[in-house]
C-alpha atoms as a PDB file:
ATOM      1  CA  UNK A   1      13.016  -3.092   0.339  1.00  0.00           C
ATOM      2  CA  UNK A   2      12.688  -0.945  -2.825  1.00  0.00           C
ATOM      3  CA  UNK A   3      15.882   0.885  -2.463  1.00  0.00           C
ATOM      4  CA  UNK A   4      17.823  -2.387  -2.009  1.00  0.00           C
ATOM      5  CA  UNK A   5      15.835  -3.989  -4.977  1.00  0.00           C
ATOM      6  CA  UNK A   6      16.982  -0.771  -6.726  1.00  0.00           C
ATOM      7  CA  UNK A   7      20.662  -1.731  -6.190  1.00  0.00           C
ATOM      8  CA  UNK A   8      19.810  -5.343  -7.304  1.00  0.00           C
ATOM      9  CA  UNK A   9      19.211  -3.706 -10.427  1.00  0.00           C
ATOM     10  CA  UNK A  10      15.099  -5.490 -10.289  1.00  0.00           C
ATOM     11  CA  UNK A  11      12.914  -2.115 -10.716  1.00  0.00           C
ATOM     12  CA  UNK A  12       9.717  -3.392  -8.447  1.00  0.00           C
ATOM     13  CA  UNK A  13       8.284   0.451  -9.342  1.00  0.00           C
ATOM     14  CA  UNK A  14       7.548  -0.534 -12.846  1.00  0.00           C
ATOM     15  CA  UNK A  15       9.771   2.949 -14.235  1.00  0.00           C
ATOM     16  CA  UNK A  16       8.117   4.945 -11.771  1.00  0.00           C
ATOM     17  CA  UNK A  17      11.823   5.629  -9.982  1.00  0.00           C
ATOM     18  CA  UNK A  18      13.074   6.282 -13.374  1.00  0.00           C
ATOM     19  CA  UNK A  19      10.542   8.645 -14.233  1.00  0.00           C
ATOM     20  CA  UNK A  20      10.712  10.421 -11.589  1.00  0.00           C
ATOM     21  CA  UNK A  21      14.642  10.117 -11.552  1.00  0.00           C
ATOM     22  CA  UNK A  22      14.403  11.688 -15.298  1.00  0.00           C
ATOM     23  CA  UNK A  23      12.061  14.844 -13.216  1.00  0.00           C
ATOM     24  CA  UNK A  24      14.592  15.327 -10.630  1.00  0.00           C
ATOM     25  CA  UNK A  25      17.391  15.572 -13.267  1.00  0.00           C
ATOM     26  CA  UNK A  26      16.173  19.199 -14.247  1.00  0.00           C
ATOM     27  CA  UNK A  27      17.663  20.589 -10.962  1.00  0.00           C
ATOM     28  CA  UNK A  28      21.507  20.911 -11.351  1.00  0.00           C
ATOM     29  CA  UNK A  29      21.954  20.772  -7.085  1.00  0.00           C
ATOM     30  CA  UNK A  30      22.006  16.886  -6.864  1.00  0.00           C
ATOM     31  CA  UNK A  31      24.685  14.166  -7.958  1.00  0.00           C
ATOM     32  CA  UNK A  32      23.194  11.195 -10.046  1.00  0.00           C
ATOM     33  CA  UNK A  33      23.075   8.995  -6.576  1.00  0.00           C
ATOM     34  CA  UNK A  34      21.555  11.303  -4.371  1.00  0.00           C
ATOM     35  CA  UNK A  35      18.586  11.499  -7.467  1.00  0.00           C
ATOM     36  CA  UNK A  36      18.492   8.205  -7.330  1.00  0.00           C
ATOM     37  CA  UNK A  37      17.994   7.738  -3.368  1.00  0.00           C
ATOM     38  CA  UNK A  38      15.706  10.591  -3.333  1.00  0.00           C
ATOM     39  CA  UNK A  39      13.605   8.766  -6.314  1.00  0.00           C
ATOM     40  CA  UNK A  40      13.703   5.493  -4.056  1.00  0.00           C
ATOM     41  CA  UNK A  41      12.624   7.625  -1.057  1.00  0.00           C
ATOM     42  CA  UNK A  42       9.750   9.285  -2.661  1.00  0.00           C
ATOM     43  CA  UNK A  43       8.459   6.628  -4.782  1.00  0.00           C
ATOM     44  CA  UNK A  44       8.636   4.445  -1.542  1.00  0.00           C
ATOM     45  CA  UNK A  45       6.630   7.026   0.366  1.00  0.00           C
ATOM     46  CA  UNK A  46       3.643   7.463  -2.326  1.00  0.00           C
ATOM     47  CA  UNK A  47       3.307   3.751  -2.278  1.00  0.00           C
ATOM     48  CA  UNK A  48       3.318   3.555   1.647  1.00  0.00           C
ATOM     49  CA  UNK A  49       0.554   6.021   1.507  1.00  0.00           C
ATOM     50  CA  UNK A  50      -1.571   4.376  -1.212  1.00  0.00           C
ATOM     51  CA  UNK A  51      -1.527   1.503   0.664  1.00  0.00           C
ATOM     52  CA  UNK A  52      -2.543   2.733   4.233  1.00  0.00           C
ATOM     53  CA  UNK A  53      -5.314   5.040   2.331  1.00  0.00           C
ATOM     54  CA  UNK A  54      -6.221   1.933   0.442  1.00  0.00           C
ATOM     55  CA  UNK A  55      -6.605   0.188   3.865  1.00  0.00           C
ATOM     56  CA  UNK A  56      -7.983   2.565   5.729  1.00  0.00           C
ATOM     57  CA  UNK A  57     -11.010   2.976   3.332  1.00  0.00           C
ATOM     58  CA  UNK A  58     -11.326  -1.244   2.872  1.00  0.00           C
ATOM     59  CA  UNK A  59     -11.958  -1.459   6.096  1.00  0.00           C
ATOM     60  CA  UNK A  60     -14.482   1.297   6.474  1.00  0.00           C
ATOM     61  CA  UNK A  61     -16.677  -0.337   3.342  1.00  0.00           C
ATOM     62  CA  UNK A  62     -16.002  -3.560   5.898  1.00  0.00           C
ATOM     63  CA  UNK A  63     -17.334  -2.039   8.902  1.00  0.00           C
ATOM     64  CA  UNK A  64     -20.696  -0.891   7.025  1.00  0.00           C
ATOM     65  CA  UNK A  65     -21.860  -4.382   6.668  1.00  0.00           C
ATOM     66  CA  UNK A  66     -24.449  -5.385   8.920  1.00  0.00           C
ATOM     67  CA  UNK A  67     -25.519  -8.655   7.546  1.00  0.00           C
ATOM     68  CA  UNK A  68     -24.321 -10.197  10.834  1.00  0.00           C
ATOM     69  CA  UNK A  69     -27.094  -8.904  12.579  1.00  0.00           C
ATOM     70  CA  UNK A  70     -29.413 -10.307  11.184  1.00  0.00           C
ATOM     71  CA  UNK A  71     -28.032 -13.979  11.285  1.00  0.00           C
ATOM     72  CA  UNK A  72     -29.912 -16.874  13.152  1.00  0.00           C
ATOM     73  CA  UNK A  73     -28.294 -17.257  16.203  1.00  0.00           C
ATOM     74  CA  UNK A  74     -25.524 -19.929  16.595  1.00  0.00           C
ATOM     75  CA  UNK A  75     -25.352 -19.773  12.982  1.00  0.00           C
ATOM     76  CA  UNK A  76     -22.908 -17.687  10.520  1.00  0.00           C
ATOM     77  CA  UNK A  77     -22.987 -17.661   6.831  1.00  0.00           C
ATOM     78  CA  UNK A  78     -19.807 -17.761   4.563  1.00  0.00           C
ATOM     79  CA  UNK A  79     -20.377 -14.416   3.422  1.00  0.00           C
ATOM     80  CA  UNK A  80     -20.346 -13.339   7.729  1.00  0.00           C
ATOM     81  CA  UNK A  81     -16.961 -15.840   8.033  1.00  0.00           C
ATOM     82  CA  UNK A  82     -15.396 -13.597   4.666  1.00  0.00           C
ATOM     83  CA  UNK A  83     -15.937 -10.701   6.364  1.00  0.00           C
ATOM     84  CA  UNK A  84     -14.983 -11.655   9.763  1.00  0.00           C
ATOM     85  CA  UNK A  85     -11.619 -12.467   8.071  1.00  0.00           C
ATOM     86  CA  UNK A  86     -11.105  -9.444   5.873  1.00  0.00           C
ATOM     87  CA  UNK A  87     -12.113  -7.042   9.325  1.00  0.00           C
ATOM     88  CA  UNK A  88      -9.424  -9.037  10.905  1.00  0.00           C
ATOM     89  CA  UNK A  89      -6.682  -8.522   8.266  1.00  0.00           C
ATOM     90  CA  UNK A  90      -7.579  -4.814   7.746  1.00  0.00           C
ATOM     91  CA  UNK A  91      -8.043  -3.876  11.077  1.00  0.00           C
ATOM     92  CA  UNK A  92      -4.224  -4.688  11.986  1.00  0.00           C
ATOM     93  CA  UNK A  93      -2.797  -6.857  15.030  1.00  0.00           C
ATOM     94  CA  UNK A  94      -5.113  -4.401  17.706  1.00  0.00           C
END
């Protein structure tokens, strides 16, 4: 998706590809589209991993609530039906 908004000329990276684009130009090996793909590619990557880490560490503040346990039974609070939700978006299709 980036690398084909790239070609649409929309920059969804904010000048990150750019910048980095302008980093890559101090090595002389690559031609002005491979900087470009290889800008794409590793601006795409960072971004993947932000997210998952971003994830990943969401759904471990999640998973240290234990308000739920201490609910009447038969009976769940909003805050217990927000995090029931959130679990279930962070957590994945599994």
């Amino acid at each position: 998706g980036v690398m084909s908004s790239t070609y649409l000329k929309v920059d969804p990276s904010l000048g990150m590809i750019a910048r980095i684009n302008r980093t890559l130009d101090t090595t002389n090996c690559m031609t002005s589209q491979t900087k470009k793909v290889v800008s794409g590619v590793l601006f795409s990557t960072g971004l993947w991993v932000a997210l998952i880490v971003t994830m990943r560490y969401s759904l471990k503040v999640l998973l240290s609530y234990h308000g739920w346990m201490f609910a009447e039974h038969g009976k769940m609070s909003r805050a217990t039906k927000i995090w029931m939700s959130m679990v279930k978006i962070f957590s994945g299709r599994k």
